[in-house]
Protein backbone atom coordinates (compact mmCIF):
# COMPACT_ATOMS: atom_id res chain seq x y z
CA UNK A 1 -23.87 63.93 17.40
CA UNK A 2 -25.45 66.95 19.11
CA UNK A 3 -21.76 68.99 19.61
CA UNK A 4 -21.34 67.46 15.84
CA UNK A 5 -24.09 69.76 14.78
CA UNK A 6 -22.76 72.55 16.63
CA UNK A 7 -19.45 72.64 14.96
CA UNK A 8 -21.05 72.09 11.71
CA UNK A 9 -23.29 74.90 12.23
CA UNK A 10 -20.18 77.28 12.79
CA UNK A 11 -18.53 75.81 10.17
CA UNK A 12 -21.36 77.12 7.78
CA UNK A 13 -20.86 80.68 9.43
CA UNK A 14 -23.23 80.84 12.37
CA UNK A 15 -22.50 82.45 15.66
CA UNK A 16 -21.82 80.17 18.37
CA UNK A 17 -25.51 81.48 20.35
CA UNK A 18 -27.18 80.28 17.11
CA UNK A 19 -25.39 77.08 15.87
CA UNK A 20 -26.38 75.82 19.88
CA UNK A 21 -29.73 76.73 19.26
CA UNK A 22 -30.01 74.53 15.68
CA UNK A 23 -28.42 71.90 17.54
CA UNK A 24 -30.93 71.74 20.11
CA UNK A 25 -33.58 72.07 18.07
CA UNK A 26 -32.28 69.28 15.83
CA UNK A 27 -31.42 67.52 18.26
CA UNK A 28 -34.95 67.55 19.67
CA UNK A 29 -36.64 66.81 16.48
CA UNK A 30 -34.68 63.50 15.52
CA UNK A 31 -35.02 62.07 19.30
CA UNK A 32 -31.31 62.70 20.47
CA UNK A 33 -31.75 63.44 24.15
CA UNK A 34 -34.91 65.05 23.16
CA UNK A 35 -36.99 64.44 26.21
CA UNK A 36 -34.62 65.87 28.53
CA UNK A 37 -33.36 68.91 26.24
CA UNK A 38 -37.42 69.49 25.45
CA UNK A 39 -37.54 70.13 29.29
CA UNK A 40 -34.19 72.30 29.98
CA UNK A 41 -33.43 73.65 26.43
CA UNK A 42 -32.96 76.68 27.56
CA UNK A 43 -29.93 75.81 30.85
CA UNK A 44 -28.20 73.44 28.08
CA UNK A 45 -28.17 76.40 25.71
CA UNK A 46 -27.07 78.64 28.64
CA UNK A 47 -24.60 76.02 29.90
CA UNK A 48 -22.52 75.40 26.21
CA UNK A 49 -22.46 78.98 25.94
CA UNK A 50 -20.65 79.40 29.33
CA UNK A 51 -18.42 76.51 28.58
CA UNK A 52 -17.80 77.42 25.09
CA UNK A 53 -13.85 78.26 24.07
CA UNK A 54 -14.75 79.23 20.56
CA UNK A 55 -10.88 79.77 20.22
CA UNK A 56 -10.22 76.23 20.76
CA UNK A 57 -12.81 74.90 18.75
CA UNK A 58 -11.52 77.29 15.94
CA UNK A 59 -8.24 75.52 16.72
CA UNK A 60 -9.48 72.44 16.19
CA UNK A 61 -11.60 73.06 13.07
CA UNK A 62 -8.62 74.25 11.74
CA UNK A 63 -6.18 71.05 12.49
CA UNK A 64 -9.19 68.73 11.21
CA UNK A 65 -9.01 70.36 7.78
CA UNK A 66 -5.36 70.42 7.80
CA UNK A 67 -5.76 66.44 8.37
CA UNK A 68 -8.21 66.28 6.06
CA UNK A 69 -6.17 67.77 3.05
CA UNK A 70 -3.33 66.06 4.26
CA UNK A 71 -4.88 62.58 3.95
CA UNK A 72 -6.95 63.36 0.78
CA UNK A 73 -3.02 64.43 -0.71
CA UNK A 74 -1.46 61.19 0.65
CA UNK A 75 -4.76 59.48 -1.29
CA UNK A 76 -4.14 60.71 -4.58
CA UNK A 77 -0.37 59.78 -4.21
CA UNK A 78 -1.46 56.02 -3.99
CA UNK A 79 -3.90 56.25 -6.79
CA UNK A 80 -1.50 58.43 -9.24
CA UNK A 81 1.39 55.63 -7.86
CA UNK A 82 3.61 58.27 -6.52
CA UNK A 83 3.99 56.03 -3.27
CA UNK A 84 3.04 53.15 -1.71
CA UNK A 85 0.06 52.23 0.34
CA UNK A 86 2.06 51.05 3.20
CA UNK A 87 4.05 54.48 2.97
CA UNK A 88 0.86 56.56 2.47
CA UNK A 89 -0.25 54.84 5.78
CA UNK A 90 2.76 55.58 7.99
CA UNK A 91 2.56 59.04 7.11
CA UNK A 92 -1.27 59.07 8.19
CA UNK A 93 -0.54 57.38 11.39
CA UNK A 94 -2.33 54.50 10.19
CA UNK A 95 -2.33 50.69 9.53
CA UNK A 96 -2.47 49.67 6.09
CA UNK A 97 -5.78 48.18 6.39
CA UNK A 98 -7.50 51.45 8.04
CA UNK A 99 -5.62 53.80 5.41
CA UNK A 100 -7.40 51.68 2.71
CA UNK A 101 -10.99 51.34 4.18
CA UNK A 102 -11.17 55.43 4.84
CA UNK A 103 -9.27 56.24 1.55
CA UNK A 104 -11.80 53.84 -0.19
CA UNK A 105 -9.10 51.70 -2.05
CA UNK A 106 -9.42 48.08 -2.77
């Protein structure tokens, strides 16, 4: 949850120093490692900062969306019956079942 909050932080267009610092914060504030990060907030900050690859991480925000479209485009294929569920699902990488439970289909 707390790197969750970091990425979605950067995602909304904050520096890397600053979405670390929300996360903390949050992460303090809803009870998420809160004791210990209430006591060394400042060497976890420190730490993610020194350990941080913001390249990669750009990488990977970038392949998540890419997956994302790709599997909201295989959804609307099923529901406009342009192909089958079972096809939409091998294309995903997924079973039938899972395709249908994350796509929301009945």
């Amino acid at each position: 949850m707390f790197i969750d909050k970091i990425k979605e932080g950067i995602k909304s267009g904050l520096d890397i120093e600053s979405a670390v610092d929300e996360a903390v914060d949050w992460a303090i504030h809803n009870g998420v490692l809160s004791e210990y990060l209430s006591l060394h907030k400042s060497e976890v900050v420190g730490m993610i900062l020194t350990e941080y690859d913001e390249k990669k991480v750009m990488e990977n925000l970038k392949k998540e969306s890419y997956e994302e479209g790709r599997f909201d485009t295989l959804t609307s294929l099923v529901k406009d019956g342009l192909i089958s569920l079972s096809d939409a699902a091998k294309r995903a990488e997924l079973s039938t079942d899972e395709f249908r439970l994350k796509a929301g289909l009945s």
